[in-house]
N, C-alpha and C. Protein backbone atom coordinates (compact mmCIF):
# COMPACT_ATOMS: atom_id res chain seq x y z
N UNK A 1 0.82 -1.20 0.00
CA UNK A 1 0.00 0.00 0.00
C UNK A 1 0.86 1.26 0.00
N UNK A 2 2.08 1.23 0.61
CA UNK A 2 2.92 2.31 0.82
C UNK A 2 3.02 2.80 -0.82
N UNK A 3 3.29 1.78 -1.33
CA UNK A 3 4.09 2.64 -3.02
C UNK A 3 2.68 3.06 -3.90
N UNK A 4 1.26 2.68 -3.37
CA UNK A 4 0.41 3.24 -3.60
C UNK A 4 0.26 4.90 -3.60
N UNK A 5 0.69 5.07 -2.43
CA UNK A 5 0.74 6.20 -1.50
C UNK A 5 1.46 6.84 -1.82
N UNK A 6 2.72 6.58 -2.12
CA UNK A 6 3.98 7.48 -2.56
C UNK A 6 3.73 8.06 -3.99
N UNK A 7 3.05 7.03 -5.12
CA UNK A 7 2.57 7.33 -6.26
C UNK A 7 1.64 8.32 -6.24
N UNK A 8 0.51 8.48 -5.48
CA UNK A 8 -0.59 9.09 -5.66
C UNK A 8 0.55 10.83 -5.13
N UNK A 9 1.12 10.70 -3.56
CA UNK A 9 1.26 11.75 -3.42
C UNK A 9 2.51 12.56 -3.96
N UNK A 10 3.46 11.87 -4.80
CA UNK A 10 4.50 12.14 -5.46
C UNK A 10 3.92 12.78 -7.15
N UNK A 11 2.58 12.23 -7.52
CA UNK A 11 2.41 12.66 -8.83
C UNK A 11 0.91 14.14 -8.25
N UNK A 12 0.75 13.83 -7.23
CA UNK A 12 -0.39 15.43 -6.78
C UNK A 12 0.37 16.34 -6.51
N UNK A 13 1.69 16.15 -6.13
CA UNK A 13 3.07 17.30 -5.92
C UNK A 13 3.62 17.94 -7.24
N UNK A 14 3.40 16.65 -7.98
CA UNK A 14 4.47 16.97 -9.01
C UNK A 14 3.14 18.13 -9.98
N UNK A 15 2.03 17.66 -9.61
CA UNK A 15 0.61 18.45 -10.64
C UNK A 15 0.61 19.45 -9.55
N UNK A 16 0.69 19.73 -9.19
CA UNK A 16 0.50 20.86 -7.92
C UNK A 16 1.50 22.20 -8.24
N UNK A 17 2.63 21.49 -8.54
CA UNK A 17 3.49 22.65 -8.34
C UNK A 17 3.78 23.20 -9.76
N UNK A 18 2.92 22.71 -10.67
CA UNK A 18 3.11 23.92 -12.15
C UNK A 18 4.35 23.25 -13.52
N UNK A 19 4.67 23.82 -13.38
CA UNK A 19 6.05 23.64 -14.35
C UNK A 19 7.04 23.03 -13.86
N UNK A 20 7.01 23.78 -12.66
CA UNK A 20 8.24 23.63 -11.50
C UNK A 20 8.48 21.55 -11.23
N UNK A 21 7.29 21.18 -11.47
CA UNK A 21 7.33 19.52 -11.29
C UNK A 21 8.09 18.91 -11.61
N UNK A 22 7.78 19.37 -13.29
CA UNK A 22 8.92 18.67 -13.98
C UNK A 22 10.29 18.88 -14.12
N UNK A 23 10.55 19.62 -13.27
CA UNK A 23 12.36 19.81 -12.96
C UNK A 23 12.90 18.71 -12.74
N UNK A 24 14.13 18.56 -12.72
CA UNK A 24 14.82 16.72 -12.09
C UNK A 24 15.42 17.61 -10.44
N UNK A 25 15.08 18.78 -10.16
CA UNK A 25 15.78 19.04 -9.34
C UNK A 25 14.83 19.03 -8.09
N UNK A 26 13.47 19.08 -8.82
CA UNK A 26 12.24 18.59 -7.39
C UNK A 26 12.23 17.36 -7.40
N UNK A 27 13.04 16.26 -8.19
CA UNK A 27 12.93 14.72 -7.78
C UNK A 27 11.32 14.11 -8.34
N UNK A 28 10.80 14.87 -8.53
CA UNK A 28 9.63 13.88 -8.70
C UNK A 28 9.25 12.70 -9.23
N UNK A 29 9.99 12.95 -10.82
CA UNK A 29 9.97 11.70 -11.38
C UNK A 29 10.72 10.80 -10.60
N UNK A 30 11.89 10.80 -10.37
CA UNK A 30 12.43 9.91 -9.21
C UNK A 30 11.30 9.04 -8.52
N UNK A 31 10.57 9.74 -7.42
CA UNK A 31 9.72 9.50 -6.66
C UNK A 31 8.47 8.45 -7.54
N UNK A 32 8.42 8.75 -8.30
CA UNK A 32 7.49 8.26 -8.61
C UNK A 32 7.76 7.05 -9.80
N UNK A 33 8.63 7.06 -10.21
CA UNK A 33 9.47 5.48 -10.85
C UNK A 33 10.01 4.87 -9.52
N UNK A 34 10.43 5.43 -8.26
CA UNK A 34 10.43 4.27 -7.05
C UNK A 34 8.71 3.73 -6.86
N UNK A 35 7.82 4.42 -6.88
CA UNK A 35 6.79 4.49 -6.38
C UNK A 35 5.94 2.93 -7.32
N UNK A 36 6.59 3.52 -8.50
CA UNK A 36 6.08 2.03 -9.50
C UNK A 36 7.09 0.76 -9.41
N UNK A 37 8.36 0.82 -9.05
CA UNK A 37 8.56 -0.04 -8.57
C UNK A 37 8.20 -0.87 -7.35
N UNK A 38 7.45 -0.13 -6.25
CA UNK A 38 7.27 -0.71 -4.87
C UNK A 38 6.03 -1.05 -5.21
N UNK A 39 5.15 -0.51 -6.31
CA UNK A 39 3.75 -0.80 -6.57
C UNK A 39 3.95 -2.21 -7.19
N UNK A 40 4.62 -2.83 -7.66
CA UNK A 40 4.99 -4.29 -8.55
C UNK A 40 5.26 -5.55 -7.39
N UNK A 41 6.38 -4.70 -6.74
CA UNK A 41 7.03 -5.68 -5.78
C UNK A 41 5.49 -6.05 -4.76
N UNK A 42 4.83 -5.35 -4.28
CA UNK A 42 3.15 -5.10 -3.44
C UNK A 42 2.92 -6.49 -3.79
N UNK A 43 2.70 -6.95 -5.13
CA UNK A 43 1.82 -8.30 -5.26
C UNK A 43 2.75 -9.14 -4.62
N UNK A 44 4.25 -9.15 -4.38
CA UNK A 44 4.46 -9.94 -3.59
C UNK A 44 4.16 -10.36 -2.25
N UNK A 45 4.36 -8.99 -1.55
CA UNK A 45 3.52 -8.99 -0.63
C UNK A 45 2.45 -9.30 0.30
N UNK A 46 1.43 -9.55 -0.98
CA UNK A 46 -0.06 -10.18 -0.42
C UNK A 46 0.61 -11.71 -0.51
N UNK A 47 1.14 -12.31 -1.24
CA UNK A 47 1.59 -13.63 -0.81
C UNK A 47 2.01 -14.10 0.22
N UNK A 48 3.05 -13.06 0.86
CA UNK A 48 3.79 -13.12 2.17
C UNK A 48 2.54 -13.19 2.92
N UNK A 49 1.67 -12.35 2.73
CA UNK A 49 0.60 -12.04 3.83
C UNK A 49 -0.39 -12.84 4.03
N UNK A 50 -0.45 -13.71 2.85
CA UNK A 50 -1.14 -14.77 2.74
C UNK A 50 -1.03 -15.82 3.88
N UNK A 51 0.44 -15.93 3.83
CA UNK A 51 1.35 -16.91 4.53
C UNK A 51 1.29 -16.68 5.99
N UNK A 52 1.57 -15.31 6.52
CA UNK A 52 1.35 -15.25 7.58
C UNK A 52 0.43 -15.33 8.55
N UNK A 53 -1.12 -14.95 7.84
CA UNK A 53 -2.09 -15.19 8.30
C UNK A 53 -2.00 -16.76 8.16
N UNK A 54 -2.49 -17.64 7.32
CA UNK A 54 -2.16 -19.01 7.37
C UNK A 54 -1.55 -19.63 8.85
N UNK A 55 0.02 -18.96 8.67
CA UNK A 55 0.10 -19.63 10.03
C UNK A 55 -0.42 -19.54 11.65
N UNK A 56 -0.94 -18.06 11.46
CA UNK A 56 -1.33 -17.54 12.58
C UNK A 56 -2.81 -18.65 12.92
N UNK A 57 -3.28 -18.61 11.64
CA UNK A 57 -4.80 -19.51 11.93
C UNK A 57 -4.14 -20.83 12.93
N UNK A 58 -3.23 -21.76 11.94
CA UNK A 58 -2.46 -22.54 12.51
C UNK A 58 -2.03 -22.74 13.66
N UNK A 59 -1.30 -21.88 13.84
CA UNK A 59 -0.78 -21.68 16.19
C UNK A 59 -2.24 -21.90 16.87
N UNK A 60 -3.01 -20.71 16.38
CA UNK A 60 -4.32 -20.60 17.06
C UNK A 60 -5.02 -21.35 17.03
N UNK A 61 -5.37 -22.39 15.86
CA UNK A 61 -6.09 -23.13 16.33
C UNK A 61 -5.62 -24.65 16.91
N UNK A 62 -4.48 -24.97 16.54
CA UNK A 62 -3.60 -26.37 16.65
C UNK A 62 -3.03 -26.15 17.82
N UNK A 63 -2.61 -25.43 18.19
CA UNK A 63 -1.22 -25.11 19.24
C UNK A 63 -1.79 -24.51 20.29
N UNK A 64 -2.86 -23.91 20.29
CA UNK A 64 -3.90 -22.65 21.35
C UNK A 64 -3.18 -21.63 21.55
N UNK A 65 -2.52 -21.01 20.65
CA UNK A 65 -1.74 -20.12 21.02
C UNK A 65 -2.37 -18.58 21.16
N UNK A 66 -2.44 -17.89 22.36
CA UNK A 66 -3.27 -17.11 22.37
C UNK A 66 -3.05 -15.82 21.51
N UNK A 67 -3.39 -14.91 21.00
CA UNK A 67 -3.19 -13.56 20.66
C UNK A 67 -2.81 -12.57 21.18
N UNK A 68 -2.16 -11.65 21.03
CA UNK A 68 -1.24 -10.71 22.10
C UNK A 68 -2.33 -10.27 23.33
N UNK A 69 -2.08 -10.25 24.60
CA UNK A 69 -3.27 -9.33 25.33
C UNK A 69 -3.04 -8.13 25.24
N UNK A 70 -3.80 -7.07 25.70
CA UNK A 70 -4.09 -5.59 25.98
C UNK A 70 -4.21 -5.30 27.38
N UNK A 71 -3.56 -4.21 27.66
CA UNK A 71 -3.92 -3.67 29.18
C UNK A 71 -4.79 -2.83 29.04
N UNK A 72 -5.31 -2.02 28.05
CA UNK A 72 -7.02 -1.04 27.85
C UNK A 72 -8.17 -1.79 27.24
N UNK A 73 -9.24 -1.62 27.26
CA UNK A 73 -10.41 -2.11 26.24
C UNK A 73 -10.77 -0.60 25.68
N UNK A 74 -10.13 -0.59 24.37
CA UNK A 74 -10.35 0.57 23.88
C UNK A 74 -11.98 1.08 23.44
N UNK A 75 -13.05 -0.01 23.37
CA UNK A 75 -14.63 0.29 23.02
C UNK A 75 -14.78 0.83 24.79
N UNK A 76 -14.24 0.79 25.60
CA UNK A 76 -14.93 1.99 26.73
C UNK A 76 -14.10 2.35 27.22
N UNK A 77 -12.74 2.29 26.96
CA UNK A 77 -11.83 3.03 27.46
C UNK A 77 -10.77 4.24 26.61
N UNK A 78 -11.50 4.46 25.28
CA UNK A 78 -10.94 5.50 24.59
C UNK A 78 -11.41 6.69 24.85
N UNK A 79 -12.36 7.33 25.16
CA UNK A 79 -12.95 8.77 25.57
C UNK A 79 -12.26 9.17 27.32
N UNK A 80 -11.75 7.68 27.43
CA UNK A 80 -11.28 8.35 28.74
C UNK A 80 -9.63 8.80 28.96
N UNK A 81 -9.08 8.81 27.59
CA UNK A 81 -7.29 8.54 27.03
C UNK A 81 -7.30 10.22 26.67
N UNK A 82 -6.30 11.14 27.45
CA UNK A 82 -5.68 11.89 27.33
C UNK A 82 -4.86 12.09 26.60
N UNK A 83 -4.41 11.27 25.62
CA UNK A 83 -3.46 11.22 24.75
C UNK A 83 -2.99 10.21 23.97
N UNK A 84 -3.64 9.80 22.47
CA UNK A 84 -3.94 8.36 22.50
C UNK A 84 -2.61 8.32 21.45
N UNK A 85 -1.28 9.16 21.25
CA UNK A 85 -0.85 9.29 20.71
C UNK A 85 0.86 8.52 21.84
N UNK A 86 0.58 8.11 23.01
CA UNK A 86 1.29 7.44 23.53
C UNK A 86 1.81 6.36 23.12
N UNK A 87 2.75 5.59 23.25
CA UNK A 87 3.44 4.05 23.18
C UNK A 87 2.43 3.44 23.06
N UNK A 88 2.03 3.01 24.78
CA UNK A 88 1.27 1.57 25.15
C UNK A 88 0.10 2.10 24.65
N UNK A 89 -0.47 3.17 24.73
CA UNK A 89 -1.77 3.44 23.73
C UNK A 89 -1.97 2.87 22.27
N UNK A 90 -1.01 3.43 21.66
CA UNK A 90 -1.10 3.04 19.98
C UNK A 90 -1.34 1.43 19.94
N UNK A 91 -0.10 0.72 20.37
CA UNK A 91 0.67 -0.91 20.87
C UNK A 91 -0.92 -1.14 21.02
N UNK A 92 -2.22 -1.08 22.08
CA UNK A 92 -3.04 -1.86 22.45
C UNK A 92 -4.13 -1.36 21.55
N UNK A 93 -4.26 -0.42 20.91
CA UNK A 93 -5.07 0.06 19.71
C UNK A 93 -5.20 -1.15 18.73
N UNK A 94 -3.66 -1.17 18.26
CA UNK A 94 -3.25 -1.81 16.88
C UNK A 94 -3.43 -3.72 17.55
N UNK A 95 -3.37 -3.92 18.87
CA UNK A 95 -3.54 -4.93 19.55
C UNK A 95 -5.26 -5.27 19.17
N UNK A 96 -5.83 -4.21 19.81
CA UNK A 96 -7.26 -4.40 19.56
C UNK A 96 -7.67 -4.78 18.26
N UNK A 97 -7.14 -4.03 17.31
CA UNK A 97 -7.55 -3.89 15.84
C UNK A 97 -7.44 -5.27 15.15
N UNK A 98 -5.88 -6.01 15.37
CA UNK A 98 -5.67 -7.01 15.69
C UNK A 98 -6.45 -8.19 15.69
N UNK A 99 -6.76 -7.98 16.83
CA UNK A 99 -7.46 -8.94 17.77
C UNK A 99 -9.36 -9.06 16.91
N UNK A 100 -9.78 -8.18 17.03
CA UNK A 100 -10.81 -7.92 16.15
C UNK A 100 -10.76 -8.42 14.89
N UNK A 101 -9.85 -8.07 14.23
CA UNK A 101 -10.06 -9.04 12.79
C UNK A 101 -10.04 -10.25 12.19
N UNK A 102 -8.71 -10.57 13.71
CA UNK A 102 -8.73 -11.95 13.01
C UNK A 102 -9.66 -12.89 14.20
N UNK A 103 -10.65 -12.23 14.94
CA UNK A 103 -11.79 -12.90 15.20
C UNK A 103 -12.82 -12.86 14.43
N UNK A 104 -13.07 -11.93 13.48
CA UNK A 104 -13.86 -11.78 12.11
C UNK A 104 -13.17 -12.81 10.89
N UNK A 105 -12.00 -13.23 11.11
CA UNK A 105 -11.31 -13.87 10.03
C UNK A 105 -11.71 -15.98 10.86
N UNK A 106 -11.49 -15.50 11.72
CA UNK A 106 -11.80 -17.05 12.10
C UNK A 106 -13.72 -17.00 11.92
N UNK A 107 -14.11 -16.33 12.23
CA UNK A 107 -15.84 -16.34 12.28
C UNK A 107 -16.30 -17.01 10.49
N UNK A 108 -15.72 -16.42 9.90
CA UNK A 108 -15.98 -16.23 8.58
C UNK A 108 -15.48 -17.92 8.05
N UNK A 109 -13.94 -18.20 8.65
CA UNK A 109 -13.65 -18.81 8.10
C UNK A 109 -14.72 -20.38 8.38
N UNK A 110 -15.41 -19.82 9.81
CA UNK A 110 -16.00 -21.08 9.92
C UNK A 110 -17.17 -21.50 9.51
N UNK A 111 -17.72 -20.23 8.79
CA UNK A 111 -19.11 -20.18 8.13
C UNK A 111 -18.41 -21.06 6.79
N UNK A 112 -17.95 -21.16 6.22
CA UNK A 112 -17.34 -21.69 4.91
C UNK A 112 -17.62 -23.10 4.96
């Protein structure tokens, strides 16, 4: 997704700024022939990701291996976070998020 990203915002810079884009000295094209290269390499990616989920199903369901825990429950404990831009904040966010999907990913998988 990143070289998605780099593409989209490397070629709205390069349309943005006029004439001036096409200089080699604003890099853009640069940016944006990396950007199509990382966009190619991506399909590899989902393979890897393929894989990893795979095994994760695997631990979890063969092995009982549990899923990371959380020290917040962020559905009633986010309005009460002063600053959700902390460490262990983000860490149990992305924990939650986590945790949530691939209980939607096992749910699903068992409707099949």
């Amino acid at each position: 997704m990143m070289g998605w990203h780099l593409e989209k915002t490397a070629s709205t810079c390069r349309e943005r700024s006029g004439g001036q884009g096409y200089l080699a000295a604003n890099r853009f094209i640069d940016y944006i022939a990396m950007a199509h290269a990382a966009m190619t390499a991506e399909g590899d990616n989902r393979i890897l990701m393929t894989k990893i989920v795979k095994d994760m199903i695997t631990r979890h369901i063969k092995e009982k291996k549990p899923l990371p825990a959380q020290k917040y429950n962020p559905k009633t404990q986010l309005a009460s976070f002063m600053d959700v831009t902390q460490p262990d904040v983000l860490l149990d966010l992305f924990t939650f998020r986590q945790r949530t999907l691939f209980a939607k990913l096992l749910n699903t998988q068992k409707e099949l």
